[in-house]
N, C-alpha and C. Protein backbone atom coordinates (compact mmCIF):
# COMPACT_ATOMS: atom_id res chain seq x y z
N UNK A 1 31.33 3.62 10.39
CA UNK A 1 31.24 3.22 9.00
C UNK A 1 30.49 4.32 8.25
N UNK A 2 31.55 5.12 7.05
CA UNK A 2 30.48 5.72 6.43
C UNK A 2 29.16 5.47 5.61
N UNK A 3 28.55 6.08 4.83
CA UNK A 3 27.46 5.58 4.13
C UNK A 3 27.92 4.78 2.65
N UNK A 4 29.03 5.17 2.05
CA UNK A 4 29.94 5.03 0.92
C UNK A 4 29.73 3.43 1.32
N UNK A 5 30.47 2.53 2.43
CA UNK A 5 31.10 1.66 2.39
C UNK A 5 29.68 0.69 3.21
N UNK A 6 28.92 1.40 3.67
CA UNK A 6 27.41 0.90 4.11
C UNK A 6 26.98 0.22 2.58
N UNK A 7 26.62 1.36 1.78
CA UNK A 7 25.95 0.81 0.01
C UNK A 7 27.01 0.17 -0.22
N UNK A 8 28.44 -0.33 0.20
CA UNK A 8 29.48 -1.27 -0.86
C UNK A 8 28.84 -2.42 -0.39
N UNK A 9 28.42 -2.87 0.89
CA UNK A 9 28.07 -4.01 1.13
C UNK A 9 27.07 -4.88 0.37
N UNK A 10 26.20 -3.89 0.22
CA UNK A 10 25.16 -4.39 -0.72
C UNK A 10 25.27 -4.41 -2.63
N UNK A 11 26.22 -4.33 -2.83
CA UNK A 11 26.86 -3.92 -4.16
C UNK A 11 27.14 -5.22 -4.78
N UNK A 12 28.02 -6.09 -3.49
CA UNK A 12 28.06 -7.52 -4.15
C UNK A 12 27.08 -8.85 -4.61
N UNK A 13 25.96 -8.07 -4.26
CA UNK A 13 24.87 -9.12 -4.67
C UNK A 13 25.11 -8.88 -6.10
N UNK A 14 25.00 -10.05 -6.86
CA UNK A 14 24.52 -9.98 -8.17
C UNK A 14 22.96 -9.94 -8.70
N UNK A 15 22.64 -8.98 -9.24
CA UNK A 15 21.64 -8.17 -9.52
C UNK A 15 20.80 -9.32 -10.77
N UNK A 16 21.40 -10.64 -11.33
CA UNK A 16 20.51 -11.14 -12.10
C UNK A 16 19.97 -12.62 -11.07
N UNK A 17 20.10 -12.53 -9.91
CA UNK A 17 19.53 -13.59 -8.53
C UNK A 17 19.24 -12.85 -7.33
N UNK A 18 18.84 -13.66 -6.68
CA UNK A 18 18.54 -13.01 -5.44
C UNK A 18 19.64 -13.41 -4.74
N UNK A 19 20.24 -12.92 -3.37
CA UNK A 19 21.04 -12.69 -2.55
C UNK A 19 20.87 -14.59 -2.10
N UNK A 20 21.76 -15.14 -1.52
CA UNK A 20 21.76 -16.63 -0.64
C UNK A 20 21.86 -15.80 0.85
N UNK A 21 21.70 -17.03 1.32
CA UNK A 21 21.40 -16.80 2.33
C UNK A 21 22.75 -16.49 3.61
N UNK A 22 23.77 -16.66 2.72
CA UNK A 22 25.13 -16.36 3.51
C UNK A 22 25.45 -14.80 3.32
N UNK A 23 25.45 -14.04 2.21
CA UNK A 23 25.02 -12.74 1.53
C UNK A 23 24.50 -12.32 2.26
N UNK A 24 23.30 -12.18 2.34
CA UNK A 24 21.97 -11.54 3.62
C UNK A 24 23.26 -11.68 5.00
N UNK A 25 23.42 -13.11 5.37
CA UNK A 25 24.14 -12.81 6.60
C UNK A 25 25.25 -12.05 6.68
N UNK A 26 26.18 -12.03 5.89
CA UNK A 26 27.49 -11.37 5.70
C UNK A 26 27.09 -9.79 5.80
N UNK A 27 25.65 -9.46 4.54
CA UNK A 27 25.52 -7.82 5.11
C UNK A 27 25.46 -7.49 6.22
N UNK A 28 24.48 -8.45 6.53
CA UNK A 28 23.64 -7.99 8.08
C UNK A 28 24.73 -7.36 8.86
N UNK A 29 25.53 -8.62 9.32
CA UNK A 29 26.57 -8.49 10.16
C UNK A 29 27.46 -7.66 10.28
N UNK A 30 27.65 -6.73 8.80
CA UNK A 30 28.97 -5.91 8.79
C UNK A 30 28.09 -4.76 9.11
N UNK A 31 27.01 -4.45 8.87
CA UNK A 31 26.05 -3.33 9.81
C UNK A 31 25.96 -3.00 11.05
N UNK A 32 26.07 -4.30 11.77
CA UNK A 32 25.73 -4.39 13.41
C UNK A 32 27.11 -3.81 14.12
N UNK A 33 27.22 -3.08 15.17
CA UNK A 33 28.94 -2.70 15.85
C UNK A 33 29.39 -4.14 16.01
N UNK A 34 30.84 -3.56 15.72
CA UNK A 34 31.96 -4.38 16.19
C UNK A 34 31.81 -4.67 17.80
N UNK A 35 31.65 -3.53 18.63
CA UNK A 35 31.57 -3.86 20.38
C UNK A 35 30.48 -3.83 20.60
N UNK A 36 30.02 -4.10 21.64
CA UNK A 36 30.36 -5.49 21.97
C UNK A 36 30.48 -6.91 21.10
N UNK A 37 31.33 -7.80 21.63
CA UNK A 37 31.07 -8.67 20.73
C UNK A 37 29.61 -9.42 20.48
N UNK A 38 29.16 -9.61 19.04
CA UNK A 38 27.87 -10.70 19.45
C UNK A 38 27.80 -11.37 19.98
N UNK A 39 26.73 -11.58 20.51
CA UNK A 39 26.08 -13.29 20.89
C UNK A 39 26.11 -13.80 20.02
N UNK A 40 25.94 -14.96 20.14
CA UNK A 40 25.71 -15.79 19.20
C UNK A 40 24.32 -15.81 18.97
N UNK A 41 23.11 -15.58 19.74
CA UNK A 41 21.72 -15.73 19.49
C UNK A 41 21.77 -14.71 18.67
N UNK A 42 22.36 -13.41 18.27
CA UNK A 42 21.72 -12.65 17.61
C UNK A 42 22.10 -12.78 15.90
N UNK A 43 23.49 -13.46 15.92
CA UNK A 43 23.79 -14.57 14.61
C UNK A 43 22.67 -15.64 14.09
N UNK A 44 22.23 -15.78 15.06
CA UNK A 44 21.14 -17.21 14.86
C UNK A 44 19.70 -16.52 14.40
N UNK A 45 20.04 -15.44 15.19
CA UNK A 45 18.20 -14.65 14.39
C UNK A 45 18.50 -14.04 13.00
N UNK A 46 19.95 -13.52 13.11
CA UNK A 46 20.09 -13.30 11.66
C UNK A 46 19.81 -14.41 10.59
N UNK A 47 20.26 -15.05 10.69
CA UNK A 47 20.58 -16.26 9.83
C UNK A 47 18.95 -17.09 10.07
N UNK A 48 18.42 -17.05 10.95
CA UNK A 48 17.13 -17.47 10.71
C UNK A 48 16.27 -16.03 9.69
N UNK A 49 16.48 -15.11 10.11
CA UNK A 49 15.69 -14.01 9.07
C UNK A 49 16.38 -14.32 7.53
N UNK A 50 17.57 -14.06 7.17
CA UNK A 50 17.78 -14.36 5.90
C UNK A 50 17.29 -15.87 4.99
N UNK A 51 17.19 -17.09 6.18
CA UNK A 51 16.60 -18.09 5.88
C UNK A 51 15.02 -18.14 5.28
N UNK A 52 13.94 -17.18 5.85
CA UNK A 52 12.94 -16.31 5.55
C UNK A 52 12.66 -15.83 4.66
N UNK A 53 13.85 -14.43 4.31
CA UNK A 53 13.78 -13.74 2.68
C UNK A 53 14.43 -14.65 1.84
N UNK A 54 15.40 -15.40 2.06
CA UNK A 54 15.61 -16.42 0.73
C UNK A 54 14.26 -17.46 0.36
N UNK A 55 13.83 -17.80 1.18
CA UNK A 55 11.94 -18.33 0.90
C UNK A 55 11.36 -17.90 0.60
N UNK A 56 10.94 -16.83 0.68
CA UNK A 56 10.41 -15.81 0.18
C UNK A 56 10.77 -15.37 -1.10
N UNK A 57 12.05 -15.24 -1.05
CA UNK A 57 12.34 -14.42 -2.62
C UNK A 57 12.22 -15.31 -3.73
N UNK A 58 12.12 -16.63 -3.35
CA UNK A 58 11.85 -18.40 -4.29
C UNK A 58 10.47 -18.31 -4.43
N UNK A 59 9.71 -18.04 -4.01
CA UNK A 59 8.33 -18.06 -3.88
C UNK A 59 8.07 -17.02 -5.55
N UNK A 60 7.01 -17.42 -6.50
CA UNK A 60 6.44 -16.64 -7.54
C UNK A 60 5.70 -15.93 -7.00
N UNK A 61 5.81 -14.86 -8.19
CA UNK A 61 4.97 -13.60 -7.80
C UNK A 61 3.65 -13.95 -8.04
N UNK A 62 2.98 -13.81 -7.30
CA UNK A 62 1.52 -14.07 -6.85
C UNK A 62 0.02 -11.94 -7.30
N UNK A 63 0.03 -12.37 -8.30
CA UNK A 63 -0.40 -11.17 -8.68
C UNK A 63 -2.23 -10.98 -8.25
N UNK A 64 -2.86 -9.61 -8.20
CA UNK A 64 -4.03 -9.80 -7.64
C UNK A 64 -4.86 -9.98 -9.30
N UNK A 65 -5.42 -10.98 -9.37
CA UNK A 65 -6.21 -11.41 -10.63
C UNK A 65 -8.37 -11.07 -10.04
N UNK A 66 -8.67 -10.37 -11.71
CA UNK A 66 -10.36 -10.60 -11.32
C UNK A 66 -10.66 -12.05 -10.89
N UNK A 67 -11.79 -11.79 -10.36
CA UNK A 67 -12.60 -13.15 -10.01
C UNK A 67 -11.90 -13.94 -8.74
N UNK A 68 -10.63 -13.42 -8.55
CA UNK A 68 -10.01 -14.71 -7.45
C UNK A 68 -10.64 -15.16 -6.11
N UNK A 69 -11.27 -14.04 -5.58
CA UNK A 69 -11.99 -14.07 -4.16
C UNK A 69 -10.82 -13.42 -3.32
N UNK A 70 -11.92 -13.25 -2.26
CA UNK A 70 -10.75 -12.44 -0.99
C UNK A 70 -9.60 -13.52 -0.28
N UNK A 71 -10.16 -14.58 -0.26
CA UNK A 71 -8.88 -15.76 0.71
C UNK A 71 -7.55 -15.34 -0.43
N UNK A 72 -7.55 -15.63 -1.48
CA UNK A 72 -6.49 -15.44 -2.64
C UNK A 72 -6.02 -14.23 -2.14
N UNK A 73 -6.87 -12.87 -2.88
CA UNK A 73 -6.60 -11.94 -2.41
C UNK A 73 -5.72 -11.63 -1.49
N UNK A 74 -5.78 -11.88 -0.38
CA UNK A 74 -4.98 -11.56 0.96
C UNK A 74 -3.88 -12.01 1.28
N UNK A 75 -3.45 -13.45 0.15
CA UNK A 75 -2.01 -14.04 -0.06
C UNK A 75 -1.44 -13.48 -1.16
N UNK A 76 -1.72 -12.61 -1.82
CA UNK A 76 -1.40 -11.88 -3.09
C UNK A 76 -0.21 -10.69 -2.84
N UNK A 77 0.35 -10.96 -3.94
CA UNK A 77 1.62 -9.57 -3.73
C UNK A 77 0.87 -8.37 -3.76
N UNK A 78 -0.46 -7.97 -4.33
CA UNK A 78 -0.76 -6.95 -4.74
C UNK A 78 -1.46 -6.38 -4.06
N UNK A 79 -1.63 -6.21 -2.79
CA UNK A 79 -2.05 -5.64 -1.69
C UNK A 79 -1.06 -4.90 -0.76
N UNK A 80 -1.63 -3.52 -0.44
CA UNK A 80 -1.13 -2.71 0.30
C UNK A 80 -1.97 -1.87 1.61
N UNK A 81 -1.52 -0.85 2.02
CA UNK A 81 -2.17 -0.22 3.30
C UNK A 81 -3.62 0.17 2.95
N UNK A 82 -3.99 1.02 1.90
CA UNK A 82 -4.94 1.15 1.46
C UNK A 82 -6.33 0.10 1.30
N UNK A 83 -5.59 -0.35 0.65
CA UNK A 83 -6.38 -1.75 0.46
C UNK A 83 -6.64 -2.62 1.32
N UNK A 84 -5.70 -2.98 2.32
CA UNK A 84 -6.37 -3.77 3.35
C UNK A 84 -6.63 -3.39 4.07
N UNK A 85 -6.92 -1.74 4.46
CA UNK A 85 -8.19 -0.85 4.55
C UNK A 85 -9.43 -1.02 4.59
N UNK A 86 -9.33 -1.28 3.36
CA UNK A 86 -10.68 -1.46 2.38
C UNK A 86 -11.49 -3.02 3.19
N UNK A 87 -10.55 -3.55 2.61
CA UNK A 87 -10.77 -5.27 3.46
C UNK A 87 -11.84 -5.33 4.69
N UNK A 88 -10.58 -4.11 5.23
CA UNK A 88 -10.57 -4.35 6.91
C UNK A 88 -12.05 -3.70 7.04
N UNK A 89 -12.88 -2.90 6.47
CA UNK A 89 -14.02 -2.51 6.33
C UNK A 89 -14.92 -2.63 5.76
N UNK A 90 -14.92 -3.60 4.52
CA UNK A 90 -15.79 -4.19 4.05
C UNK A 90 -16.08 -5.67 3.63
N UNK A 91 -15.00 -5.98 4.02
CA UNK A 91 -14.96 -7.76 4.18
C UNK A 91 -15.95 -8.32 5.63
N UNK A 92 -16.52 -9.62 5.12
CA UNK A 92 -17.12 -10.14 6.17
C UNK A 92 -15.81 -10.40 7.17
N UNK A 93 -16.40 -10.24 8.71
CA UNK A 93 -14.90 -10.28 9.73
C UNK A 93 -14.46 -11.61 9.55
N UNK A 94 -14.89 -12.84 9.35
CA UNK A 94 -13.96 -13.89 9.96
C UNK A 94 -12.38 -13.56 8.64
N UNK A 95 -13.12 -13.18 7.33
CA UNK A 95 -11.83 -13.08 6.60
C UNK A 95 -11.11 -12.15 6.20
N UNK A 96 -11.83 -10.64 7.58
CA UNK A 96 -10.55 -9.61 7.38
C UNK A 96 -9.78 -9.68 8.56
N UNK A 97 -9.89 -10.75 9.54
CA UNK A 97 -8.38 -10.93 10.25
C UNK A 97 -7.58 -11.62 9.49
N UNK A 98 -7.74 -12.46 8.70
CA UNK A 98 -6.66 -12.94 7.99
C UNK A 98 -5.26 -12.02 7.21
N UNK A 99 -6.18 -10.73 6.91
CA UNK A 99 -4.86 -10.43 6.46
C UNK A 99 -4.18 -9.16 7.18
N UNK A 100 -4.27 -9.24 8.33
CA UNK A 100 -3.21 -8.71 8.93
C UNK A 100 -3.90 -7.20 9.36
N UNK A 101 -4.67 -6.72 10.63
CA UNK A 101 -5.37 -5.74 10.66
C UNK A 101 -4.46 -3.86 10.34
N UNK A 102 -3.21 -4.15 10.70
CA UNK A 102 -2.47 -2.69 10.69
C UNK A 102 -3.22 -2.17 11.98
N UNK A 103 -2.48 -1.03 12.06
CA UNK A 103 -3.03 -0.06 13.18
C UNK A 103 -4.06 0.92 12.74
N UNK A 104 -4.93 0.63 12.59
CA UNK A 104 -6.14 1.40 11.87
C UNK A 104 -6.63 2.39 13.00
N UNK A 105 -6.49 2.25 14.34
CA UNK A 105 -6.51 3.06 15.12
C UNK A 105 -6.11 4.31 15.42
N UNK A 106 -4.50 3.74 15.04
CA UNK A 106 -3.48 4.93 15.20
C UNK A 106 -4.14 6.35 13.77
N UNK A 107 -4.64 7.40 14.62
CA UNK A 107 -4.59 8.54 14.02
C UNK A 107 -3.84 9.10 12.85
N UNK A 108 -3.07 8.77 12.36
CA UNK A 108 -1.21 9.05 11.79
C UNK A 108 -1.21 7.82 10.76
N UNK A 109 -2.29 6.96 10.84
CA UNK A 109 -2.50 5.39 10.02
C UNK A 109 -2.47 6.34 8.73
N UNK A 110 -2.10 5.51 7.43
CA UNK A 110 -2.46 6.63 6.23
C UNK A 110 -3.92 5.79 5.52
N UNK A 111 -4.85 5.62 5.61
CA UNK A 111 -5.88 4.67 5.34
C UNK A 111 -6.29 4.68 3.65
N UNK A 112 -6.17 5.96 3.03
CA UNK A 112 -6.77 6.29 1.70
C UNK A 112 -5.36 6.20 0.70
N UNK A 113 -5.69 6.32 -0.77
CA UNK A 113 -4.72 5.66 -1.37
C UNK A 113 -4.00 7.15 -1.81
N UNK A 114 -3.05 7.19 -1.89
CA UNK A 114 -2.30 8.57 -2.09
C UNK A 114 -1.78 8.61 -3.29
N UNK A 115 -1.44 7.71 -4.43
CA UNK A 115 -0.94 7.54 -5.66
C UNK A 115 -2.22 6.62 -6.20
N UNK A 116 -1.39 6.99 -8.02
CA UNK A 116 -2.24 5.67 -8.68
C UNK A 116 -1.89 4.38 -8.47
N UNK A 117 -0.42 4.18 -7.95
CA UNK A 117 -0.39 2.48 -7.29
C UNK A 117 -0.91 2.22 -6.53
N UNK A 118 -1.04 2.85 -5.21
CA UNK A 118 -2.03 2.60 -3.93
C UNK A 118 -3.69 2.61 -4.80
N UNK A 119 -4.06 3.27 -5.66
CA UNK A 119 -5.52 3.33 -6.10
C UNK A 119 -5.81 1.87 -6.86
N UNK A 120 -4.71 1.88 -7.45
CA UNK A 120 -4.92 0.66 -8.17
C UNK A 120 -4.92 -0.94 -7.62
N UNK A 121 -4.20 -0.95 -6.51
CA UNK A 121 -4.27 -1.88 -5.53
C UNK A 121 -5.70 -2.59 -4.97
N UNK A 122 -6.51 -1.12 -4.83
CA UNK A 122 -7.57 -0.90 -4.11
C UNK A 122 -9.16 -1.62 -5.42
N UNK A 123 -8.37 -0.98 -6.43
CA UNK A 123 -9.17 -1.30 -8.22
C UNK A 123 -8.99 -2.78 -8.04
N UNK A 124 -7.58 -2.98 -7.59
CA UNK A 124 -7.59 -4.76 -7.37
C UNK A 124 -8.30 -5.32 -7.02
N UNK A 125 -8.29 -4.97 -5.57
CA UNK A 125 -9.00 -5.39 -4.27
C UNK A 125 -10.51 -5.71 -4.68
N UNK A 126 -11.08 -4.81 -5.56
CA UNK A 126 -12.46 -4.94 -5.77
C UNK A 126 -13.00 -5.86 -7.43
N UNK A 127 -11.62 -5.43 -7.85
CA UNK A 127 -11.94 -6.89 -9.02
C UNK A 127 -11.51 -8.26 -9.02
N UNK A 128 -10.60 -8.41 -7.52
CA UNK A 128 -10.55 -9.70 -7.41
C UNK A 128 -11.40 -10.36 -6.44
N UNK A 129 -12.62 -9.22 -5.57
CA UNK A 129 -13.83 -9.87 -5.11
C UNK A 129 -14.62 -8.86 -5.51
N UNK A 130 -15.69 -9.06 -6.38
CA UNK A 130 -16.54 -8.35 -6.66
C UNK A 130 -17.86 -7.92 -5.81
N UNK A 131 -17.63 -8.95 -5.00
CA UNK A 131 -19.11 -8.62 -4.34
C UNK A 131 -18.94 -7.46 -3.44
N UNK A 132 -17.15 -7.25 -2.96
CA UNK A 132 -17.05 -5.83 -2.35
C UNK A 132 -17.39 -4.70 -3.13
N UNK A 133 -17.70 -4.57 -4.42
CA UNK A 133 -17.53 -3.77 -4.62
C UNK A 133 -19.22 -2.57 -4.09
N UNK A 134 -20.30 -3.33 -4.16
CA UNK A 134 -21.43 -2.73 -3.98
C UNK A 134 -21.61 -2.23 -2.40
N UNK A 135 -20.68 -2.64 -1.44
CA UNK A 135 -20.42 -2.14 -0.28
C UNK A 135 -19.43 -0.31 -0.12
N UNK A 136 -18.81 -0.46 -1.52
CA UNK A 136 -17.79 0.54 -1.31
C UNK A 136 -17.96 1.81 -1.17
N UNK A 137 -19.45 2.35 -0.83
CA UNK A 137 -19.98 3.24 -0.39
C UNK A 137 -19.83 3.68 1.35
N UNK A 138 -19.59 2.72 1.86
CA UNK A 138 -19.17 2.12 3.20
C UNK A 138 -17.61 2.91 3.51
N UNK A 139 -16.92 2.94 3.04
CA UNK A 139 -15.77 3.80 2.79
C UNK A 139 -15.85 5.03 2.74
N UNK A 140 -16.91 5.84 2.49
CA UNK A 140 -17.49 7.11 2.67
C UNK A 140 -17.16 7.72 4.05
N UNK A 141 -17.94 6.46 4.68
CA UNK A 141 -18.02 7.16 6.57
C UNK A 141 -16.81 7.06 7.31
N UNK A 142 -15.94 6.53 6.66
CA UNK A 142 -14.36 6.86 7.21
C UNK A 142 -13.76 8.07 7.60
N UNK A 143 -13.54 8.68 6.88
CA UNK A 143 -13.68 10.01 6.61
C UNK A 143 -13.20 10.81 5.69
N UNK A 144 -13.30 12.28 5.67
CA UNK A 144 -14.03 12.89 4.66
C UNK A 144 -12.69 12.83 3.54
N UNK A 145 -11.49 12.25 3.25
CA UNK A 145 -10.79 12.10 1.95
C UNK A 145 -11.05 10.93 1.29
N UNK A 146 -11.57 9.60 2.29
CA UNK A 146 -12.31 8.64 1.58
C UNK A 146 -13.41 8.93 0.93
N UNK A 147 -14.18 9.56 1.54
CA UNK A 147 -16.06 10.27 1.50
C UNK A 147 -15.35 10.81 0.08
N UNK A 148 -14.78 12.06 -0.40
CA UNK A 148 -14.24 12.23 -1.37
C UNK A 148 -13.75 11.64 -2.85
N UNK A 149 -13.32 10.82 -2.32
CA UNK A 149 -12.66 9.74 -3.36
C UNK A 149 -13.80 8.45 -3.53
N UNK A 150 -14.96 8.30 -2.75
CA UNK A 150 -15.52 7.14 -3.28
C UNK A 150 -16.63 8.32 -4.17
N UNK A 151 -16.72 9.40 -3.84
CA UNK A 151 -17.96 9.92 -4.21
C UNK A 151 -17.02 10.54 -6.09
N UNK A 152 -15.94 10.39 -6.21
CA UNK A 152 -15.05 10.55 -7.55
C UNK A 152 -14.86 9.29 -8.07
N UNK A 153 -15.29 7.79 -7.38
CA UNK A 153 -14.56 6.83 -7.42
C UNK A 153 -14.77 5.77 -9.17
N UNK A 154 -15.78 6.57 -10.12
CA UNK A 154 -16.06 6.24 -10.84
C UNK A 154 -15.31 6.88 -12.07
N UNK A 155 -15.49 7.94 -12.21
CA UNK A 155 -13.85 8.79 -12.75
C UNK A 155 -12.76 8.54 -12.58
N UNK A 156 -12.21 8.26 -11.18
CA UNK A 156 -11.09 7.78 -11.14
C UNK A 156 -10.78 6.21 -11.24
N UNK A 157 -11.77 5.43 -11.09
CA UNK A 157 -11.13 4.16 -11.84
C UNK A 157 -11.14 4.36 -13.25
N UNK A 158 -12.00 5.08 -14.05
CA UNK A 158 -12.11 5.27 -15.53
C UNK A 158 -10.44 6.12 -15.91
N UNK A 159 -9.94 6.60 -15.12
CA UNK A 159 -8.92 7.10 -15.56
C UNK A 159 -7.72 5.74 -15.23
N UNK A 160 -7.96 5.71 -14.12
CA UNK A 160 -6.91 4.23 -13.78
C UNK A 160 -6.69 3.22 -14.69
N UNK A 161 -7.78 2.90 -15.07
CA UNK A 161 -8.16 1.71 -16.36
C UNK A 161 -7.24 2.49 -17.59
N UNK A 162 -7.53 3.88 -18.25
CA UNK A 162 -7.23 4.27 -19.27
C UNK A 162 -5.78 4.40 -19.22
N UNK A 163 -4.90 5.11 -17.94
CA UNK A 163 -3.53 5.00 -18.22
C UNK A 163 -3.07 4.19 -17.65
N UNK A 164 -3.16 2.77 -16.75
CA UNK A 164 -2.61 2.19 -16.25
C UNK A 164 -1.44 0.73 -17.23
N UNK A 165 -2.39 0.89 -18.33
CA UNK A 165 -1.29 -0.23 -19.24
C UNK A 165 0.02 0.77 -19.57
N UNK A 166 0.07 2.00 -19.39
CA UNK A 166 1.42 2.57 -19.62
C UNK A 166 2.69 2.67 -18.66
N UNK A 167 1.71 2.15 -17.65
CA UNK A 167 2.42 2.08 -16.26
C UNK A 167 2.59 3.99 -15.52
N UNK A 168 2.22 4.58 -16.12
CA UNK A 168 2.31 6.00 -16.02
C UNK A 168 0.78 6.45 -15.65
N UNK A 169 0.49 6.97 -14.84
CA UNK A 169 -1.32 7.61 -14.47
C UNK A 169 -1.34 9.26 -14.44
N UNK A 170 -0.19 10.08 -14.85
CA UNK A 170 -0.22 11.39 -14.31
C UNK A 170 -1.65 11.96 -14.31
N UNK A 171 -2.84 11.99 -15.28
CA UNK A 171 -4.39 12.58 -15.15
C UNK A 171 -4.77 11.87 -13.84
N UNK A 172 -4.48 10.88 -13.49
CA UNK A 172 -5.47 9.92 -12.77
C UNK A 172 -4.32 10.82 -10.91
N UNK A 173 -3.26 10.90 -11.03
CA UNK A 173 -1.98 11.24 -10.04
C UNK A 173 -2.70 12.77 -9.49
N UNK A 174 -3.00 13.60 -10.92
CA UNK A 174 -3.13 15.23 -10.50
C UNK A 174 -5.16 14.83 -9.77
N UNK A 175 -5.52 14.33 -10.13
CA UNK A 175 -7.27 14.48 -9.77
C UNK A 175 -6.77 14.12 -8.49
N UNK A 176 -6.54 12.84 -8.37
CA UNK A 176 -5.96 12.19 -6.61
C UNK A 176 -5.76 13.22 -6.42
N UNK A 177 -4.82 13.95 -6.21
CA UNK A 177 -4.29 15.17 -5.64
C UNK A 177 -4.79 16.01 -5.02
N UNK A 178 -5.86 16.56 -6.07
CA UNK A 178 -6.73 18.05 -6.39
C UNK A 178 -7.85 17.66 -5.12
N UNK A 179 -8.29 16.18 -5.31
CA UNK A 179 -9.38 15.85 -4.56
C UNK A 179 -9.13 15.64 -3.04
N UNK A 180 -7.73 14.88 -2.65
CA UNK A 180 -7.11 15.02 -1.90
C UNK A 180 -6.59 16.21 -0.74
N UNK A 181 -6.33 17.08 -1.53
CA UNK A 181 -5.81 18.41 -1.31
C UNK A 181 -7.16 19.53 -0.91
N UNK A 182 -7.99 19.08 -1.87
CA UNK A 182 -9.28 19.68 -1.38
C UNK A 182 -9.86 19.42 -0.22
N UNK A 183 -9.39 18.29 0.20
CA UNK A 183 -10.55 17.76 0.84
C UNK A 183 -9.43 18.17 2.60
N UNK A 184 -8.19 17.96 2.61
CA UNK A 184 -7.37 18.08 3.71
C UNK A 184 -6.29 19.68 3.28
N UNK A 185 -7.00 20.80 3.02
CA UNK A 185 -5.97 21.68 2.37
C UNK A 185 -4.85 22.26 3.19
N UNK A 186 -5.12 21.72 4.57
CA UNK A 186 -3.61 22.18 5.28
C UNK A 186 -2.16 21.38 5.19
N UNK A 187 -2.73 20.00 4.60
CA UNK A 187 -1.94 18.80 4.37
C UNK A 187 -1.42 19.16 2.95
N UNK A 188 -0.17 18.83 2.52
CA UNK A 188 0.30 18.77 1.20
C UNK A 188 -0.11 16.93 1.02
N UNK A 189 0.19 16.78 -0.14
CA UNK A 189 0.13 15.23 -0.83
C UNK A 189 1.70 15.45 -1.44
């Protein structure tokens, strides 16, 4: 199957709903080879996964709001790698297993925020529990592109704040960068 007729599959969703749950299955399926024939269990996991994202996609968007606390927080659309980062290191433990640890281990993890969406996530993270925020010095000893960015971290939320109602951050995009880049200069961003 070329790639042409791969994107036709997904073409028939209508773009003002979300996909049903026969849709999801019908793509799935025309993805998977013809040989062998399926099982049937692997029809049944399909159709249980699309059963999933159609719940999901019914579900309201759940945005990260000030004041909410971390339990909210962590059921929120507005959390990402960065940020539950952050969590994962400055939240009291019983409520940073809740949201899901990542491989923070793995070397290759990307832990620091690389755009102004990932930064702003993180701006979330700390205005929808405030009491993290006087810990966020703690993020320093991670290492040295965090150490970097918390020790800028007052500038760069002041810039976040200033272009973020445009949905556009380029001042707030090039400092990330500069500071970024400084701090790892064999690494591009």
């Amino acid at each position: 199957m070329d790639s042409k007729e791969e994107s036709d599959d997904f073409d028939d969703f209508d773009e003002g709903r979300p996909p049903t749950q026969m849709e999801l299955v019908a793509a799935w399926i025309k993805l998977l080879p013809d040989e062998p024939p399926m099982p049937i269990r692997v029809v049944n996991a399909i159709v249980k996964a699309a059963n999933l994202v159609v719940e999901e996609m019914s579900q309201p968007y759940r945005p990260a709001t000030p004041g909410m606390g971390l339990l909210a927080w962590i059921r929120c659309d507005d959390a990402g790698q960065s940020s539950k980062y952050m969590l994962w290191k400055l939240a009291p433990s019983p409520l940073r297993y809740q949201c899901g640890r990542g491989d923070f281990s793995d070397p290759t993890y990307q832990t620091y925020p690389l755009d102004p969406s990932d930064f702003g996530r993180c701006v979330g993270l700390l205005d929808a529990a405030p009491e993290l925020r006087d810990s966020l010095p703690k993020m320093a000893e991670c290492e040295p592109v965090w150490a970097a960015l918390v020790a800028a971290w007052s500038e760069l939320e002041s810039l976040y704040r200033e272009e973020s109602p445009s949905g556009n951050a380029p001042k707030l995009y090039a400092r990330m960068k500069s500071i970024i880049n400084e701090t790892k200069p064999m690494e591009s961003v």
